[in-house]
C-alpha atoms as a PDB file:
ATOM      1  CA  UNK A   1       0.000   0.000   0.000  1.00  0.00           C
ATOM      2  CA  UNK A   2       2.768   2.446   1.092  1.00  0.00           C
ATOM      3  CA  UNK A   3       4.766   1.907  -2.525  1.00  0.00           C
ATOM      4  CA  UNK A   4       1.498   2.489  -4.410  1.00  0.00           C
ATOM      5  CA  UNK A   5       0.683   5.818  -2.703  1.00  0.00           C
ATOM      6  CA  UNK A   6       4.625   6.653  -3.419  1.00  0.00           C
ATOM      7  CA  UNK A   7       4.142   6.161  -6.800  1.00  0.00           C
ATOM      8  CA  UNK A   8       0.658   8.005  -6.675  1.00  0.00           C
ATOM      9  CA  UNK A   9       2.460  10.940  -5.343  1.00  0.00           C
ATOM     10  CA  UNK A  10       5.658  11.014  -8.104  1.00  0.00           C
ATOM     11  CA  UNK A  11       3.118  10.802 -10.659  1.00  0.00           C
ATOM     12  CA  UNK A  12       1.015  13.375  -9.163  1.00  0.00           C
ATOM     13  CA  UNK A  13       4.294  15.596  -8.505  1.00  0.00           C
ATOM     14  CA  UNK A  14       5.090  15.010 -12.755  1.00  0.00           C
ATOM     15  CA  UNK A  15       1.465  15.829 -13.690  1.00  0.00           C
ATOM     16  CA  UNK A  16       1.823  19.479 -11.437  1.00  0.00           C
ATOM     17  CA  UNK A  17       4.580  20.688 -13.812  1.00  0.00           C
ATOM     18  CA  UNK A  18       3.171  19.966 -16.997  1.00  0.00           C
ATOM     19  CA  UNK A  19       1.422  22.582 -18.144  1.00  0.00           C
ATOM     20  CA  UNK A  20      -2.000  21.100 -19.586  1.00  0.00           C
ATOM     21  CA  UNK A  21      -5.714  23.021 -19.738  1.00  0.00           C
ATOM     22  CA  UNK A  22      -7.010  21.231 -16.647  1.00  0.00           C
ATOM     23  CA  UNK A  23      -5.086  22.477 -13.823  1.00  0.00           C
ATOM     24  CA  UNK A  24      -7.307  24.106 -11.901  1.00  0.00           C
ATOM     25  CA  UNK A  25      -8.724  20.244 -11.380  1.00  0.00           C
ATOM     26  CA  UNK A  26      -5.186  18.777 -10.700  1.00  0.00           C
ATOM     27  CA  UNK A  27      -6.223  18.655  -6.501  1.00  0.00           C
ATOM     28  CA  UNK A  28      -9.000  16.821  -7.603  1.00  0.00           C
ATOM     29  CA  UNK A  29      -7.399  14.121 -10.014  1.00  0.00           C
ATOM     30  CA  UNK A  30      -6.923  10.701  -8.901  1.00  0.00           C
ATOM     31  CA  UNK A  31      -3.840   8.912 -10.177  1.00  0.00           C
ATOM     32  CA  UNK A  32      -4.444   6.150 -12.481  1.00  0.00           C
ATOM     33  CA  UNK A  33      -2.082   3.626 -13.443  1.00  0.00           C
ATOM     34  CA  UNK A  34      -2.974   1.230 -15.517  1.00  0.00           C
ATOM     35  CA  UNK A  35      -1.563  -2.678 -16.834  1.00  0.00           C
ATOM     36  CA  UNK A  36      -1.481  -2.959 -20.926  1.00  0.00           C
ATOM     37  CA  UNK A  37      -5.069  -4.138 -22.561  1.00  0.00           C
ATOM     38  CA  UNK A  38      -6.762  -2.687 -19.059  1.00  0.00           C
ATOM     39  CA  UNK A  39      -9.713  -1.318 -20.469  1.00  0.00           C
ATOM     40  CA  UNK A  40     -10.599   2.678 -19.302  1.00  0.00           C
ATOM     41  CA  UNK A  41     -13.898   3.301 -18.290  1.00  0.00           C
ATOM     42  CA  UNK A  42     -15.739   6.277 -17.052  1.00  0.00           C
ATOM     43  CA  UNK A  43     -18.758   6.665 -14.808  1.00  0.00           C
ATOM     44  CA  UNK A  44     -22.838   6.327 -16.298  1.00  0.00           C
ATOM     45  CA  UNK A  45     -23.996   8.393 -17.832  1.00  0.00           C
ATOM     46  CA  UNK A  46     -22.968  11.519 -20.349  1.00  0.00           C
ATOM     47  CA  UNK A  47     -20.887  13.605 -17.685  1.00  0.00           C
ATOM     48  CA  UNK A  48     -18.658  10.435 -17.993  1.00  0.00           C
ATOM     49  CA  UNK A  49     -14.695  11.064 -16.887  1.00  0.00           C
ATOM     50  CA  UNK A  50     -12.151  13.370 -18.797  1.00  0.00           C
ATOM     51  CA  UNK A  51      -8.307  11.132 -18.757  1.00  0.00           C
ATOM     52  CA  UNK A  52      -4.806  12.677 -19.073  1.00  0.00           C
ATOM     53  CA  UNK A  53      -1.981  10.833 -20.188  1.00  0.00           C
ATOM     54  CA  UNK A  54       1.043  11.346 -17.766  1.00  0.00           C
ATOM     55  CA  UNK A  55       3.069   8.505 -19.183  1.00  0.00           C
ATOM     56  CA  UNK A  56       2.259   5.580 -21.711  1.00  0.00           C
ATOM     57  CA  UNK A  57      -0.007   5.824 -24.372  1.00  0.00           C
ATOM     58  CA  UNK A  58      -4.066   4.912 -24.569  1.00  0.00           C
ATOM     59  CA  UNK A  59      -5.697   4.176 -27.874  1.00  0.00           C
ATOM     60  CA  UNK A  60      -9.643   4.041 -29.005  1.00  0.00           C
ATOM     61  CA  UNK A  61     -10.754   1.152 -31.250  1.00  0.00           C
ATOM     62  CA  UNK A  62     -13.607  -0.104 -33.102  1.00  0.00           C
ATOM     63  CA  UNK A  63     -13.902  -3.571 -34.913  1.00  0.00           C
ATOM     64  CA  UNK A  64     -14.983  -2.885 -38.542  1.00  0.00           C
ATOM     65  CA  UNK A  65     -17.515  -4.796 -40.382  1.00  0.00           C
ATOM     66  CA  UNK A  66     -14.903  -7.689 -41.735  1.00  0.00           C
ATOM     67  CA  UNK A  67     -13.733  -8.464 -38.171  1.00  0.00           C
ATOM     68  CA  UNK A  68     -10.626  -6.129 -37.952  1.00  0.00           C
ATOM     69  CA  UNK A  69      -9.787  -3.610 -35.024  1.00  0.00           C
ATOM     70  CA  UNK A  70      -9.278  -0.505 -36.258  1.00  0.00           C
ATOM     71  CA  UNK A  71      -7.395   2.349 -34.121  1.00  0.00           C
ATOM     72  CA  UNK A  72      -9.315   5.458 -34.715  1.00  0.00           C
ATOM     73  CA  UNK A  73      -7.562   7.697 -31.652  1.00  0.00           C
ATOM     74  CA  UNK A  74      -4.187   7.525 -30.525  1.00  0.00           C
ATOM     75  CA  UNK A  75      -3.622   9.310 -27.031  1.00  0.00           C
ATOM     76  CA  UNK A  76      -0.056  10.260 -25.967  1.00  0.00           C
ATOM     77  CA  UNK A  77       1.320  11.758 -23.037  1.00  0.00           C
ATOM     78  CA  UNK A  78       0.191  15.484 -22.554  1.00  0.00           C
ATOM     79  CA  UNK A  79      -3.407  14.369 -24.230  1.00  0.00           C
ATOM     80  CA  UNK A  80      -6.380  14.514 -22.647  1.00  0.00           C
ATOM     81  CA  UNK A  81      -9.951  12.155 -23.782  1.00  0.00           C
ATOM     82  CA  UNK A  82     -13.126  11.598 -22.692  1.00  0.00           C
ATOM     83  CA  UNK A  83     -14.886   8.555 -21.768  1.00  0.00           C
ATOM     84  CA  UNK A  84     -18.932   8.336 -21.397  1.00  0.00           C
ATOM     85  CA  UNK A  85     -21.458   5.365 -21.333  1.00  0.00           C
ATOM     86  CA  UNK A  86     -22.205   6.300 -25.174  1.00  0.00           C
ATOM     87  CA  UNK A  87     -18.744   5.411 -26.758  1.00  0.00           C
ATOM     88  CA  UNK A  88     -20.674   3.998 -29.994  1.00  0.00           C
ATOM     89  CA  UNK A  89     -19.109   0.272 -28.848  1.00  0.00           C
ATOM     90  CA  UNK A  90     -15.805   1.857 -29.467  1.00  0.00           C
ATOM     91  CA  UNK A  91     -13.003   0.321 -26.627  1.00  0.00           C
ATOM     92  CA  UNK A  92     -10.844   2.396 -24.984  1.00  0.00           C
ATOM     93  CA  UNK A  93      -7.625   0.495 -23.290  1.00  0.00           C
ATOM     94  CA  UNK A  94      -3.838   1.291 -22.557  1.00  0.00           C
ATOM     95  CA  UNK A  95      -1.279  -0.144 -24.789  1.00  0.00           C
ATOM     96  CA  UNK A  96       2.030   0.644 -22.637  1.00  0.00           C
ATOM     97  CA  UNK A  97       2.566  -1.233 -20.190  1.00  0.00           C
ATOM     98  CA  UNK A  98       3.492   1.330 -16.976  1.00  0.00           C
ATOM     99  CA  UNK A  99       0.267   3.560 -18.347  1.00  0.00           C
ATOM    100  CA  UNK A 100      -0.648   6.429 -15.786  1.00  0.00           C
ATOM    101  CA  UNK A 101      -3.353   8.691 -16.460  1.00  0.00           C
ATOM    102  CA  UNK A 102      -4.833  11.164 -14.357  1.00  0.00           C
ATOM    103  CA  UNK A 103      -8.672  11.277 -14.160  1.00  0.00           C
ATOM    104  CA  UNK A 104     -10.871  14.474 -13.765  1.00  0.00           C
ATOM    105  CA  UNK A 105     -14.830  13.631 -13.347  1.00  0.00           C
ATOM    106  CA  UNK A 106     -17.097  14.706 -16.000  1.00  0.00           C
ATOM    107  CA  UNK A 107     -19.547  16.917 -13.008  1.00  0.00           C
ATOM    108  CA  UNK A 108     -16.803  18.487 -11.794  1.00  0.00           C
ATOM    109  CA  UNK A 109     -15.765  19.604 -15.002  1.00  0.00           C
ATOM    110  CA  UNK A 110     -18.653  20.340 -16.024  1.00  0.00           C
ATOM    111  CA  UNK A 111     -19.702  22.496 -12.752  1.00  0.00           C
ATOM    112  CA  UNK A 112     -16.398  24.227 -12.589  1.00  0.00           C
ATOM    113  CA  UNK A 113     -17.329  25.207 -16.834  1.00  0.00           C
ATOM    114  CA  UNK A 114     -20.977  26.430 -15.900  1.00  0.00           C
ATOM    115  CA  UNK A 115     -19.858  28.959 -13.559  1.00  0.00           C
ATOM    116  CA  UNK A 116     -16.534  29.793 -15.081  1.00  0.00           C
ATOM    117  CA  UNK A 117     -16.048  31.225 -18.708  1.00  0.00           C
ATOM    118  CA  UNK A 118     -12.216  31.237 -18.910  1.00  0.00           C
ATOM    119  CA  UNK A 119     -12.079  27.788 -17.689  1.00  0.00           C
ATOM    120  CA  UNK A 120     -14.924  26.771 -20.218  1.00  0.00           C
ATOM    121  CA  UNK A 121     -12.715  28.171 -22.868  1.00  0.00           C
ATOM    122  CA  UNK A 122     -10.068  25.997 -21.766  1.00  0.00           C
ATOM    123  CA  UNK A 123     -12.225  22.959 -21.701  1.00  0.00           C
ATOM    124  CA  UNK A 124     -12.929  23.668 -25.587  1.00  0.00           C
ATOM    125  CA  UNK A 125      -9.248  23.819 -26.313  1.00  0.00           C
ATOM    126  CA  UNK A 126      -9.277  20.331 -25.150  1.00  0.00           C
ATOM    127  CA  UNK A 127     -11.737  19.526 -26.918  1.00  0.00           C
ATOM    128  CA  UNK A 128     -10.265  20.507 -30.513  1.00  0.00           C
ATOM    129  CA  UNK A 129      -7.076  18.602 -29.655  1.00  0.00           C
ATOM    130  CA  UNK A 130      -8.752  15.317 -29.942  1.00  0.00           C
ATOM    131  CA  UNK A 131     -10.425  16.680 -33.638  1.00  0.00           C
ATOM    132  CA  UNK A 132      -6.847  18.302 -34.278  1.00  0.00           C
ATOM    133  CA  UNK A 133      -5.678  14.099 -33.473  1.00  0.00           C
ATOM    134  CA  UNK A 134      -8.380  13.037 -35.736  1.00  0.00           C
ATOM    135  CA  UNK A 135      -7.692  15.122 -38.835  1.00  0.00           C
ATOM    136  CA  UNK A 136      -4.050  14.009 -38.205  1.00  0.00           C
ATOM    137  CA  UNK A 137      -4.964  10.629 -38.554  1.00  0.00           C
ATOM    138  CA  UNK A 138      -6.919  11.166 -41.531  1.00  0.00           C
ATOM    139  CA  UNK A 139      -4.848  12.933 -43.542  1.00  0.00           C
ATOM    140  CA  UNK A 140      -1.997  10.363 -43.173  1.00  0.00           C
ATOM    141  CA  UNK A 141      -3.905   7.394 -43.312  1.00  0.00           C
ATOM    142  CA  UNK A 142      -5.154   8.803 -46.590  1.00  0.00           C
ATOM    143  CA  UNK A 143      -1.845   9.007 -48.451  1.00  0.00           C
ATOM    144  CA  UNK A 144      -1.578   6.841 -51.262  1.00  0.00           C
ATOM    145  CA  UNK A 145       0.933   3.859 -50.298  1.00  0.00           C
ATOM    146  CA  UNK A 146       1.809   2.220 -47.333  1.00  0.00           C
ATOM    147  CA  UNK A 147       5.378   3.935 -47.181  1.00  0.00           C
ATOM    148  CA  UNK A 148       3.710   7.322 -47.522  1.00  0.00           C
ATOM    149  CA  UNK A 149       1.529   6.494 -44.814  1.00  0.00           C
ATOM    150  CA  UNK A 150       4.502   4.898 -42.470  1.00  0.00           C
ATOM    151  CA  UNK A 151       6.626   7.696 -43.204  1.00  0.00           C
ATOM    152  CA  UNK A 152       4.180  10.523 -42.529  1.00  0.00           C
ATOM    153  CA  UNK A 153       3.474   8.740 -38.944  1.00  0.00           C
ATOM    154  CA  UNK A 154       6.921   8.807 -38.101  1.00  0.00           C
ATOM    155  CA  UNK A 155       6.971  12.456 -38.797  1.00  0.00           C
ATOM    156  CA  UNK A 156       3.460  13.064 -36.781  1.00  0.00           C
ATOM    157  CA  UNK A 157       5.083  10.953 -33.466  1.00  0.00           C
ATOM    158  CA  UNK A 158       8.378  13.157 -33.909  1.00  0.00           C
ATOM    159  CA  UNK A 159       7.002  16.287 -32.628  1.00  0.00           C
ATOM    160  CA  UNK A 160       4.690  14.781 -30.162  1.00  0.00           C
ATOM    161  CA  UNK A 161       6.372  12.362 -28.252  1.00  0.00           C
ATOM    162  CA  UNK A 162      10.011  13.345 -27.714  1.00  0.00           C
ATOM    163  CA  UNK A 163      11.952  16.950 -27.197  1.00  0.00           C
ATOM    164  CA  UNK A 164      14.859  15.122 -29.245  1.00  0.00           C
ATOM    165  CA  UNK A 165      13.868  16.303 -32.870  1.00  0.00           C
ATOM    166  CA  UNK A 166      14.660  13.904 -35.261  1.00  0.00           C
ATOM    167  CA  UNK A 167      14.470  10.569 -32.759  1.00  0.00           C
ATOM    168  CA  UNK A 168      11.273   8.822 -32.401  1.00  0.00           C
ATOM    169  CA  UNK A 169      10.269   7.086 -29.673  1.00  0.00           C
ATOM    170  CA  UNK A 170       7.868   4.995 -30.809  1.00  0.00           C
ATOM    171  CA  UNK A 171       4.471   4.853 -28.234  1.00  0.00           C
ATOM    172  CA  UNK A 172       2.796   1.532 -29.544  1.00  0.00           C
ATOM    173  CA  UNK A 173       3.936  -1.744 -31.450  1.00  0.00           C
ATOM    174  CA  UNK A 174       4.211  -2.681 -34.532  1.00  0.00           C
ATOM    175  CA  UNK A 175       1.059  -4.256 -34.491  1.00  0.00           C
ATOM    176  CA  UNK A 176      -0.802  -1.674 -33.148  1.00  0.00           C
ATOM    177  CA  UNK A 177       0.886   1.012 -35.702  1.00  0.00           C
ATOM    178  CA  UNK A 178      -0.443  -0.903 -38.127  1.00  0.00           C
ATOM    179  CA  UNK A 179      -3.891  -1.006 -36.877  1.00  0.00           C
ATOM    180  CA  UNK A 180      -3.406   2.685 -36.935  1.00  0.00           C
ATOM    181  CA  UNK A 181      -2.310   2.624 -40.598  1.00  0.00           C
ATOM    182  CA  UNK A 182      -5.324   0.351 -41.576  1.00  0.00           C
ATOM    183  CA  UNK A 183      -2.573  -2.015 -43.407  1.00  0.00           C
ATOM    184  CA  UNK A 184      -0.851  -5.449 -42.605  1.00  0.00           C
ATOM    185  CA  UNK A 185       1.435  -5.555 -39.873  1.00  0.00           C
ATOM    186  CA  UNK A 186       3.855  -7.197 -42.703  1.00  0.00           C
ATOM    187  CA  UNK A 187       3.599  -4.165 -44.535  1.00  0.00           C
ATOM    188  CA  UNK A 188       4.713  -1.790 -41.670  1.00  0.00           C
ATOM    189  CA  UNK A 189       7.574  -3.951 -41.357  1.00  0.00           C
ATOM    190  CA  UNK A 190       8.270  -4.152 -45.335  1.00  0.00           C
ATOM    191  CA  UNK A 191       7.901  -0.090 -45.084  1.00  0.00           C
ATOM    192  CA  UNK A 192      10.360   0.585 -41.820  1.00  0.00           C
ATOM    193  CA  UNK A 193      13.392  -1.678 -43.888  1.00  0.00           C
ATOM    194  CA  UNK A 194      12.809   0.235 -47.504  1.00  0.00           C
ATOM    195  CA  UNK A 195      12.939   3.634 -45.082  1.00  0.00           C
ATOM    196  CA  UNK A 196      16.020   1.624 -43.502  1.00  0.00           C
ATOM    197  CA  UNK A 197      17.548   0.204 -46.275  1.00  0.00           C
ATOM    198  CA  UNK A 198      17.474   3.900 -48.463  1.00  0.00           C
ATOM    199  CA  UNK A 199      19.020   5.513 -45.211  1.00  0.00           C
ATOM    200  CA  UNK A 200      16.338   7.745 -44.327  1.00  0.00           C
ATOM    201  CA  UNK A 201      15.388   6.367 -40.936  1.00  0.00           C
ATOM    202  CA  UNK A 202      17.865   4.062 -38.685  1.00  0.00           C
ATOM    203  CA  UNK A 203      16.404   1.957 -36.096  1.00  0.00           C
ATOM    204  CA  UNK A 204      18.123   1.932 -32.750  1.00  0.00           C
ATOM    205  CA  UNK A 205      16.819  -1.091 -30.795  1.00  0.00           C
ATOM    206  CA  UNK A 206      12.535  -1.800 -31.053  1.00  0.00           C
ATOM    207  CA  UNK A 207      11.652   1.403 -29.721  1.00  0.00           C
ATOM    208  CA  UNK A 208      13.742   4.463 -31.246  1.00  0.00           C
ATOM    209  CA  UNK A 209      13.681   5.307 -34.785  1.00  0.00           C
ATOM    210  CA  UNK A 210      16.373   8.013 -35.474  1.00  0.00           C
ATOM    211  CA  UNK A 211      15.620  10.220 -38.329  1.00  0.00           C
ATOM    212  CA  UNK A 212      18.567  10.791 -40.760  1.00  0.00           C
ATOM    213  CA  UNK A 213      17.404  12.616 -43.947  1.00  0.00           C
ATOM    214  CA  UNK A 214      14.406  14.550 -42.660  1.00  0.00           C
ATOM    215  CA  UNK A 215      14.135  16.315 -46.455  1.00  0.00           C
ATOM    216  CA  UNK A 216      13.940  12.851 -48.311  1.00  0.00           C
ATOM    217  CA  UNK A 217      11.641  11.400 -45.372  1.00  0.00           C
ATOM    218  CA  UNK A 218       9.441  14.326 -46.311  1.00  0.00           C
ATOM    219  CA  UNK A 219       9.856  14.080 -49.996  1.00  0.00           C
ATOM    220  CA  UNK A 220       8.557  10.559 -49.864  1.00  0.00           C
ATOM    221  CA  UNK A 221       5.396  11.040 -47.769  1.00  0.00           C
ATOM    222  CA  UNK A 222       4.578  14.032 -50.856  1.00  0.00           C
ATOM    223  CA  UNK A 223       4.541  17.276 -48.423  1.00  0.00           C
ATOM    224  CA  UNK A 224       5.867  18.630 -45.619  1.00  0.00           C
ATOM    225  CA  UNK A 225       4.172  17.186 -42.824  1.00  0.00           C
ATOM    226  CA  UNK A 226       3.456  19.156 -39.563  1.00  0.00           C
ATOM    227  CA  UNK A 227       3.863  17.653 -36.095  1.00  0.00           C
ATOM    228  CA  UNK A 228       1.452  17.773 -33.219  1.00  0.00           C
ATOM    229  CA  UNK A 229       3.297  18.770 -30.288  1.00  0.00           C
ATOM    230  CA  UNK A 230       0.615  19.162 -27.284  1.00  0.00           C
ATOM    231  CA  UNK A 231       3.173  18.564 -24.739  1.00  0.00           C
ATOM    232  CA  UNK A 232       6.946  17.384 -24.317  1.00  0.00           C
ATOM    233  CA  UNK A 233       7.853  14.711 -22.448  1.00  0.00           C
ATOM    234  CA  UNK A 234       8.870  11.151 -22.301  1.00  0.00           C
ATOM    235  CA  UNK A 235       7.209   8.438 -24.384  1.00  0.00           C
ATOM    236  CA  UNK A 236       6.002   5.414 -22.998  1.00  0.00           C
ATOM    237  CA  UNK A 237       7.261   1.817 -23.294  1.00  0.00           C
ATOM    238  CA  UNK A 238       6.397  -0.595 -26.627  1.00  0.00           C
ATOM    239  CA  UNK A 239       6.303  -4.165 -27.070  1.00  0.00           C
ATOM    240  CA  UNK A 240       7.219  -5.124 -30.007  1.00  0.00           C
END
């Protein structure tokens, strides 16, 4: 009991520093770590639970019609999402092992909103950042070929998950990248060695990708792709 409440409090001492839209709530945040594949859930009902990544990384699935799981939100550390009883059967589950998210209720939110305007305006700007996440997604998963589409996520994760420009931490595995991608894990793997093999990208161990030729890496997705960058800190862990 006493080294889970130490680890409550280090995470709780990391999330005070960052400097997210929700701080005014941060007294009120429990401390949520959570196992990879444990499932996030939020209370009944639509006031449901607003979740900050501190470390790790959290994604949102649906299965499509022809039985495959399809990522359609990725959440990061320094990204906030919301979780209500009407998720439209969509799952919502950690995929780092060592995930810790900090969880604001949905009423409390909501009340502090009502009778506050600057902190309602903050609210929205959390909002957009999970439609900001979602165009993102689109427009790379709508390139043309699967290199395009590899390549521009490399270039998305390198301004959101590290302050090291140009190394990539990669969040999630290869699998669930690909699930991401909406292609075969094969071909993930088929477009990392190409990227490899051309020397654009160099892979240092399962987890870091180290960006050597930003210009041709851009070249090849077809446009100069801007990264997210809600917040920098550490990545969490992957399993390959």
């Amino acid at each position: 009991m006493k080294t889970r409440s130490h680890a409550a409090d280090y995470y709780r001492r990391i999330l005070s520093v960052q400097p997210h839209s929700l701080k005014r709530l941060d007294g009120f945040a429990k401390i949520m770590p959570c196992n990879r594949g444990q499932e996030i859930s939020g209370d009944p009902g639509p006031s449901g639970h607003w979740y900050y990544v501190i470390v790790g990384a959290v994604r949102r699935c649906t299965v499509r019609s022809d039985g495959r799981r399809q990522i359609v939100d990725l959440m990061l550390p320094g990204d906030f999402f919301f979780v209500s009883d009407n998720q439209n059967e969509a799952t919502i589950e950690a995929i780092a092992e060592n995930t810790v998210l900090a969880s604001y209720s949905g009423q409390r939110v909501e009340r502090l909103a009502d009778h506050d305007p600057e902190f309602a305006r903050e609210l929205r700007r959390v909002a957009f950042q999970s439609l900001t996440r979602s165009e993102a997604q689109l427009l790379i998963i709508g390139r043309v070929t699967a290199l395009e589409k590899v390549g521009a996520f490399l270039l998305s994760l390198d301004g959101r998950v590290s302050d090291r420009r140009g190394q990539v931490e990669l969040p999630i595995s290869r699998y669930d990248i690909a699930d991401y991608l909406a292609v075969s894990v094969e071909t993930v793997c088929r477009s990392i060695t190409d990227l490899q093999q051309r020397g654009v990208i160099s892979l240092m161990g399962k987890r870091t990708v180290k960006i050597l030729n930003r210009g041709a890496l851009e070249d090849r997705v077809g446009e100069r792709v801007h990264s997210i960058r809600p917040v920098s800190i550490a990545a969490g862990s992957i399993a390959a």
